[in-house]
PDB file of N, CA and C in Angstrom:
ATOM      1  N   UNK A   1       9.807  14.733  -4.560  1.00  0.00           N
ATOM      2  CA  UNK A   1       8.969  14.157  -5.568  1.00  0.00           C
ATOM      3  C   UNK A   1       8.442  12.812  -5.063  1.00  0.00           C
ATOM      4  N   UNK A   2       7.302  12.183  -5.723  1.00  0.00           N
ATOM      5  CA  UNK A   2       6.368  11.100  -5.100  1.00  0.00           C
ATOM      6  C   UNK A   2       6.899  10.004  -6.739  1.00  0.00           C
ATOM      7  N   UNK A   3       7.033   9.336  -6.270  1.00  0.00           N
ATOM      8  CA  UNK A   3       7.031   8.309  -7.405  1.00  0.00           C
ATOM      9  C   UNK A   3       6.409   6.894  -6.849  1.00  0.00           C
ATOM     10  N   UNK A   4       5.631   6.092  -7.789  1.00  0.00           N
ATOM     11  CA  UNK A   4       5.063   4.703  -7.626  1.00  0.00           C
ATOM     12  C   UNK A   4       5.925   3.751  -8.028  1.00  0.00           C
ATOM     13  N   UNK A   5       5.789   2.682  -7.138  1.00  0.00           N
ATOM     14  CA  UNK A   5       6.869   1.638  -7.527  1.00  0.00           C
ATOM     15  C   UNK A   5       6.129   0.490  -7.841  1.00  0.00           C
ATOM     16  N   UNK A   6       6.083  -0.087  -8.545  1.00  0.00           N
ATOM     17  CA  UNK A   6       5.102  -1.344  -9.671  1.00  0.00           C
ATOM     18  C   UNK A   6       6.506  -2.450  -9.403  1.00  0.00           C
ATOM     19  N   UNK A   7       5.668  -3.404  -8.390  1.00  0.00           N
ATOM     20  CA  UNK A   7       7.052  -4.539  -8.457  1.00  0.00           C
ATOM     21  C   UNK A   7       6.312  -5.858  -8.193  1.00  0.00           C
ATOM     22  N   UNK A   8       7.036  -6.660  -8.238  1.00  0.00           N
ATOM     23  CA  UNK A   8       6.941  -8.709  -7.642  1.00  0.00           C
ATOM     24  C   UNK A   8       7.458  -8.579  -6.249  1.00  0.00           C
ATOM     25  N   UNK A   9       6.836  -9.639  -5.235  1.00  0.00           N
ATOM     26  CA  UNK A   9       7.048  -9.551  -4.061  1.00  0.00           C
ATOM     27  C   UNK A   9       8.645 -10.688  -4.291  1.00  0.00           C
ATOM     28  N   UNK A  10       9.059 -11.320  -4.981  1.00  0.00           N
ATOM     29  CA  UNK A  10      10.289 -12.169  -5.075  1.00  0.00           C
ATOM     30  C   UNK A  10      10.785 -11.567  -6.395  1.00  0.00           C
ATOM     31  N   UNK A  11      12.130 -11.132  -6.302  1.00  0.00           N
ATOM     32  CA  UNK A  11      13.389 -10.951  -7.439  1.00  0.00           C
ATOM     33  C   UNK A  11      13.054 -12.272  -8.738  1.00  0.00           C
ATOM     34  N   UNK A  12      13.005 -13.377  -8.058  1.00  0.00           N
ATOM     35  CA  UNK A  12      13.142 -14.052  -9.140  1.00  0.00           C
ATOM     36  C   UNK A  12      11.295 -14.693  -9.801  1.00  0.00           C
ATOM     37  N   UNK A  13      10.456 -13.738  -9.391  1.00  0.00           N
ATOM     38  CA  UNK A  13       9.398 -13.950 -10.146  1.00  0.00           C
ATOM     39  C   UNK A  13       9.111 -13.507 -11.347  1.00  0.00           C
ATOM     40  N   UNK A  14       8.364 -13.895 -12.416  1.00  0.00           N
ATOM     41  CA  UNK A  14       7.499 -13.448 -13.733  1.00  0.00           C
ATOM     42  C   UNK A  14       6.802 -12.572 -13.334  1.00  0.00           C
ATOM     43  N   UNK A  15       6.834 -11.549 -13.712  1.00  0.00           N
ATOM     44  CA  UNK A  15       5.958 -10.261 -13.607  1.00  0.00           C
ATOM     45  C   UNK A  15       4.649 -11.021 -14.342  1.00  0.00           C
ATOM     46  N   UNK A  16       3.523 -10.923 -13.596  1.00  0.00           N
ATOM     47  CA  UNK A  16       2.224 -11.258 -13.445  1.00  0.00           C
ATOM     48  C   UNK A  16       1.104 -10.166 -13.123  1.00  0.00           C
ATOM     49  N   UNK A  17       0.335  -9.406 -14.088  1.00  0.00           N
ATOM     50  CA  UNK A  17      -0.534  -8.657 -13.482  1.00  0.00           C
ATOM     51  C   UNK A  17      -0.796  -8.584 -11.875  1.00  0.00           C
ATOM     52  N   UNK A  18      -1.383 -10.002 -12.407  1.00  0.00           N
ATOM     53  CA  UNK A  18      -2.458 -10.227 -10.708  1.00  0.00           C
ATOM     54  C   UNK A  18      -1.684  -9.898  -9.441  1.00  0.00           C
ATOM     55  N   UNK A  19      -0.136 -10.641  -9.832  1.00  0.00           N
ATOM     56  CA  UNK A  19       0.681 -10.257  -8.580  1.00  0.00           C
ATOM     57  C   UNK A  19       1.469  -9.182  -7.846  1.00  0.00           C
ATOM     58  N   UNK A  20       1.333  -7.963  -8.924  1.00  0.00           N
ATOM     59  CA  UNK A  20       2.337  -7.390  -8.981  1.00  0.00           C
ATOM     60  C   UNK A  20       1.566  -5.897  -7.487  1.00  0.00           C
ATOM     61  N   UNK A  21       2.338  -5.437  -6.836  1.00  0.00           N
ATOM     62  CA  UNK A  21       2.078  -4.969  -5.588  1.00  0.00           C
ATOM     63  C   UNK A  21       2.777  -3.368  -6.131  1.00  0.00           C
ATOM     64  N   UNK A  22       2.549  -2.507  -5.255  1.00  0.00           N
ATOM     65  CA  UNK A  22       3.080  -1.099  -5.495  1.00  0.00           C
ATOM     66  C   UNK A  22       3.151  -0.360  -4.387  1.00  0.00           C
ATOM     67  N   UNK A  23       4.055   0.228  -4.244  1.00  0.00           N
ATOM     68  CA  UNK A  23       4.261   1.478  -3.234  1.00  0.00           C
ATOM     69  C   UNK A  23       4.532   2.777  -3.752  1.00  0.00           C
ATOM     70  N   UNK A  24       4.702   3.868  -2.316  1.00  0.00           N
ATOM     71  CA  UNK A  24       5.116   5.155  -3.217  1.00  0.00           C
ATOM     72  C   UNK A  24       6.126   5.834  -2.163  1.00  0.00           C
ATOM     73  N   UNK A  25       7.097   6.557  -2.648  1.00  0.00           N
ATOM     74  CA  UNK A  25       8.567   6.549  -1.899  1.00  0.00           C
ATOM     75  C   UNK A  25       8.680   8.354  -2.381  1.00  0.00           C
ATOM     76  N   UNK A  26       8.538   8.807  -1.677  1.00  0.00           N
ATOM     77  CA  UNK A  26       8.777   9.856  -1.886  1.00  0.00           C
ATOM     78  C   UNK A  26      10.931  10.333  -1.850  1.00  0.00           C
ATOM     79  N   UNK A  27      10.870  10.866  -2.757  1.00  0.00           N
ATOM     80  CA  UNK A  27      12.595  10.816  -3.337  1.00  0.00           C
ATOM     81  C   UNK A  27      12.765  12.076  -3.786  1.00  0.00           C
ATOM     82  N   UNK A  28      14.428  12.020  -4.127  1.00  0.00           N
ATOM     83  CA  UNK A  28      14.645  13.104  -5.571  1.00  0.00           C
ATOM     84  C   UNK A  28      15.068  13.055  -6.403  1.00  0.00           C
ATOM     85  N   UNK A  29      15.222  11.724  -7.062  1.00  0.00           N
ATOM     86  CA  UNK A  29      15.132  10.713  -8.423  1.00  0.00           C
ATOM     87  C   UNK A  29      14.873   9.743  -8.129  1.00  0.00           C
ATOM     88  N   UNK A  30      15.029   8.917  -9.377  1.00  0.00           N
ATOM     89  CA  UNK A  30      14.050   7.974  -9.476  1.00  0.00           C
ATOM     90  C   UNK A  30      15.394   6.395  -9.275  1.00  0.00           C
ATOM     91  N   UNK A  31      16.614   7.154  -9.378  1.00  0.00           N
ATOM     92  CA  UNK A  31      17.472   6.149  -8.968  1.00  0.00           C
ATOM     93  C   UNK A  31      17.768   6.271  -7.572  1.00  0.00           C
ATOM     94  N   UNK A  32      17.583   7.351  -6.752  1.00  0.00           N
ATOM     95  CA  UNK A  32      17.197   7.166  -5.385  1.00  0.00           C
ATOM     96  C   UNK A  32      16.367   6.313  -4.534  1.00  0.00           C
ATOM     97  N   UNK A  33      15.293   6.361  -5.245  1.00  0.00           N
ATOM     98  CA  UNK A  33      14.444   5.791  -5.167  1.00  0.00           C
ATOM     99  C   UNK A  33      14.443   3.852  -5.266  1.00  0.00           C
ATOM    100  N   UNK A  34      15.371   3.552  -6.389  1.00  0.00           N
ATOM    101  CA  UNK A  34      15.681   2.262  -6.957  1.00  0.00           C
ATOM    102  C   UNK A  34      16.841   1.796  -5.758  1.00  0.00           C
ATOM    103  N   UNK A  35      18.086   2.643  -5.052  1.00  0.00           N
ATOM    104  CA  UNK A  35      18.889   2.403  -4.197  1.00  0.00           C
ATOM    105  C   UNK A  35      18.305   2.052  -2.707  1.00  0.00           C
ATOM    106  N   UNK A  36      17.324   2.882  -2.779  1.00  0.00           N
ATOM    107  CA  UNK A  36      16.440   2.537  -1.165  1.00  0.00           C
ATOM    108  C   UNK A  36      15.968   1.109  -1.228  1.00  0.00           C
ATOM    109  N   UNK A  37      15.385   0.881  -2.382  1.00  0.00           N
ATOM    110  CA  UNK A  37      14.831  -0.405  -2.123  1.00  0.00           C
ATOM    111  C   UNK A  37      15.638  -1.418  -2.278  1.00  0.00           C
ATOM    112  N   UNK A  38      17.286  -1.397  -2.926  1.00  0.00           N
ATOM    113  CA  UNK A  38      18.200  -2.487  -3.602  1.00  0.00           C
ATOM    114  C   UNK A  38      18.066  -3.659  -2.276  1.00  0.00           C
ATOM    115  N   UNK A  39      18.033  -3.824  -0.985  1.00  0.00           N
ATOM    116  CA  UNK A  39      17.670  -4.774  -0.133  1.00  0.00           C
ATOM    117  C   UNK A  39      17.152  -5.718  -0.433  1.00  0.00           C
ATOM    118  N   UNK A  40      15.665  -4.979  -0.592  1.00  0.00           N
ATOM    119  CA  UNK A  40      14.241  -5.840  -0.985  1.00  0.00           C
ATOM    120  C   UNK A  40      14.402  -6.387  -2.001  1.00  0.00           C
ATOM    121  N   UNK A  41      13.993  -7.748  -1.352  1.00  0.00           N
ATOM    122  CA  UNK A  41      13.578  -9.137  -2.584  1.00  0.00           C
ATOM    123  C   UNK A  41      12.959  -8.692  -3.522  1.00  0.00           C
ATOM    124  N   UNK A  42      12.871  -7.195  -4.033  1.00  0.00           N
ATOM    125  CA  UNK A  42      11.893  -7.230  -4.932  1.00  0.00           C
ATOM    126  C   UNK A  42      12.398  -6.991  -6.586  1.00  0.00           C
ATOM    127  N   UNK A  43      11.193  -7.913  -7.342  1.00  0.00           N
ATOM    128  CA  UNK A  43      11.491  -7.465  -8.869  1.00  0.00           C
ATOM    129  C   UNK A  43      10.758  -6.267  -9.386  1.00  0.00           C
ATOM    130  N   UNK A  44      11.175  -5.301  -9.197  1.00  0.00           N
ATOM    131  CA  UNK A  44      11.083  -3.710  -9.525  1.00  0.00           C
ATOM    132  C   UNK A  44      10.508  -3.968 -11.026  1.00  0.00           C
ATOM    133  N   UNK A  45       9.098  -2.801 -11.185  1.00  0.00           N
ATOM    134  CA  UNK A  45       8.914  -3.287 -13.057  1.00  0.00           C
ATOM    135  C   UNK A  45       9.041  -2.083 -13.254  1.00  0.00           C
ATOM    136  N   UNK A  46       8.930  -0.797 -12.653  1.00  0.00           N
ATOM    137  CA  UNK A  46       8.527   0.366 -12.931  1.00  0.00           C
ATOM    138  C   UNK A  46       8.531   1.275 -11.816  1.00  0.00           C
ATOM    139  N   UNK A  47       9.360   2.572 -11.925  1.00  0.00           N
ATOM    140  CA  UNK A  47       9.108   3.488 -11.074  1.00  0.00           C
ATOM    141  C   UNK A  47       8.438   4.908 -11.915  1.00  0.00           C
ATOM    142  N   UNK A  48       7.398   4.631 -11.734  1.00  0.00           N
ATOM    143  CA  UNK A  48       6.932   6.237 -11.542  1.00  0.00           C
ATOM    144  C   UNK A  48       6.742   7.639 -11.031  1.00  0.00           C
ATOM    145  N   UNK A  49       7.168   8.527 -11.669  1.00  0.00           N
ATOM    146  CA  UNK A  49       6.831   9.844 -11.247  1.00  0.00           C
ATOM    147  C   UNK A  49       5.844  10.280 -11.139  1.00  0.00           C
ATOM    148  N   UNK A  50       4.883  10.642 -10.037  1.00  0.00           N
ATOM    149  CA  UNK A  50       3.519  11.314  -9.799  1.00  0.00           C
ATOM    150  C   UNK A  50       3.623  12.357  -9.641  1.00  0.00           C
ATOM    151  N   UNK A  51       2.806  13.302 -10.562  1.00  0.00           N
ATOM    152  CA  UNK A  51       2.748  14.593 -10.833  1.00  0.00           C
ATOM    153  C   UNK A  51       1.309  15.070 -11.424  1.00  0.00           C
ATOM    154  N   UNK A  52       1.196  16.584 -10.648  1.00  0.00           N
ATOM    155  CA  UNK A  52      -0.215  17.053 -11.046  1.00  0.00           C
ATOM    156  C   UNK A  52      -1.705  16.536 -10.475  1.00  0.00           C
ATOM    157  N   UNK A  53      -2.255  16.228 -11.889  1.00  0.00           N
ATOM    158  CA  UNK A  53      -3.731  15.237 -11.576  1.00  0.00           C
ATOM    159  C   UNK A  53      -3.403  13.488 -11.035  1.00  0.00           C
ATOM    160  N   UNK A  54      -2.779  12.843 -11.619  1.00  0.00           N
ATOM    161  CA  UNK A  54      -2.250  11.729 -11.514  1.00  0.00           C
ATOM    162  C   UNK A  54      -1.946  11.672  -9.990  1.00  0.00           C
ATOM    163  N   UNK A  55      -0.701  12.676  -9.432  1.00  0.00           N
ATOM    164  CA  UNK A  55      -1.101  12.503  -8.238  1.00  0.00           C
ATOM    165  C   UNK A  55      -2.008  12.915  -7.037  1.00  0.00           C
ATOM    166  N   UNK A  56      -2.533  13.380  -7.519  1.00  0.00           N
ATOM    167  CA  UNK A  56      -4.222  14.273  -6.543  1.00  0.00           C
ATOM    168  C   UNK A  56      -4.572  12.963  -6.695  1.00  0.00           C
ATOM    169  N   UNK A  57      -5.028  12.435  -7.778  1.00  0.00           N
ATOM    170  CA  UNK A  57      -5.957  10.645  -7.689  1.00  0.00           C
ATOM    171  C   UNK A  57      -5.248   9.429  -6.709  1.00  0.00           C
ATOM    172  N   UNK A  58      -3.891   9.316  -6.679  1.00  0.00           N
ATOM    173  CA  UNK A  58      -3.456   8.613  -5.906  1.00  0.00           C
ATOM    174  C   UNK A  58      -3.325   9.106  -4.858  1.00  0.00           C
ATOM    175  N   UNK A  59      -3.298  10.325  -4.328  1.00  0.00           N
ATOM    176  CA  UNK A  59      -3.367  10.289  -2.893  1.00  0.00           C
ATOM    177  C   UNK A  59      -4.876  10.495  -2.419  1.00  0.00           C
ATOM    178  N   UNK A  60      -5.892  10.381  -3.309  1.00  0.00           N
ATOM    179  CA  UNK A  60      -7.219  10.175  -2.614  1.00  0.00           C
ATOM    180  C   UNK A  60      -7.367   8.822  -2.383  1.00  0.00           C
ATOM    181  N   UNK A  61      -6.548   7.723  -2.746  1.00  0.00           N
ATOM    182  CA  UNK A  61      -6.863   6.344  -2.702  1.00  0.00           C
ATOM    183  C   UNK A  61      -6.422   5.866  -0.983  1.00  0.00           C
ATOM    184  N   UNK A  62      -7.431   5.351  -0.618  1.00  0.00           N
ATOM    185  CA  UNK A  62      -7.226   4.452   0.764  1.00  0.00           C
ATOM    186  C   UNK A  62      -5.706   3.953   1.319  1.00  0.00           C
ATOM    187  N   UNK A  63      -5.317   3.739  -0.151  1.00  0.00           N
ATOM    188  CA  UNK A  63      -4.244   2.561  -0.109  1.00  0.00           C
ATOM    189  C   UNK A  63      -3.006   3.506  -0.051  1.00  0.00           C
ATOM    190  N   UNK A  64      -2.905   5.263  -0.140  1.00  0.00           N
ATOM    191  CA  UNK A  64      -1.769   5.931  -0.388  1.00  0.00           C
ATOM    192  C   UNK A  64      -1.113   5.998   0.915  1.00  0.00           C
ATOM    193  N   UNK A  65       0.334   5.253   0.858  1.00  0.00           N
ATOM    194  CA  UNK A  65       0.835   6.014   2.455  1.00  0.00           C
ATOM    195  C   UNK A  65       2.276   6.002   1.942  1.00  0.00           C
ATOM    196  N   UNK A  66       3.222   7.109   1.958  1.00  0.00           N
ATOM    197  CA  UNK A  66       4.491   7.627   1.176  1.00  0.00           C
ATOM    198  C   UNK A  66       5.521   6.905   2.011  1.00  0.00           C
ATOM    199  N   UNK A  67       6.448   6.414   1.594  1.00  0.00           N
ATOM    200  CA  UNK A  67       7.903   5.882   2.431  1.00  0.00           C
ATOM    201  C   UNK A  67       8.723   7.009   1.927  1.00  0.00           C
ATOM    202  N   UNK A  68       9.457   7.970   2.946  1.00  0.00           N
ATOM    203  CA  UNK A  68      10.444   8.632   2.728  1.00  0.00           C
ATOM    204  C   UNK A  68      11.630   8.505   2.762  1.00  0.00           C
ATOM    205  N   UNK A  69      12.955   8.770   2.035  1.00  0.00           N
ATOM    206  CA  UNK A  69      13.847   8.926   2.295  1.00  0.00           C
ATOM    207  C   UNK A  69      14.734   9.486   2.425  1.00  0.00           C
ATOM    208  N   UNK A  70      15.193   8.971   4.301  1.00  0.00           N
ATOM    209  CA  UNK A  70      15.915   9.968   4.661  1.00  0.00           C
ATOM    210  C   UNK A  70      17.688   9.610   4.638  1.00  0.00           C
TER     211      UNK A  70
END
């Protein structure tokens, strides 16, 4: 499964529209997904599941490139 990750580049930032950055991690939950990244400085706002149409649109975007885990 493909899920989007909606986060802050620093743990201890205010979630801020403008700032907020995203990736997509291909997993097989979504707390898999949350363990891969526990390292990263990051303040996690949201992991999403991409499915269907939703994800056909994000992987036509420039910006799509999947982190897997192995």
């Amino acid at each position: 499964m493909i899920f989007k990750v909606y986060y802050q580049e620093n743990r201890f930032e205010v979630p801020v529209r403008e700032n907020t950055q995203s990736l997509y991690v291909e997993a097989a939950s979504e707390r898999e997904v949350r363990h891969h990244l526990k390292d990263r400085n990051y303040n996690i706002e949201l992991v999403q599941l991409l499915e269907g149409n939703h994800l056909e649109y994000e992987q036509s975007s420039q910006n799509y490139e999947v982190e897997s885990i192995e």
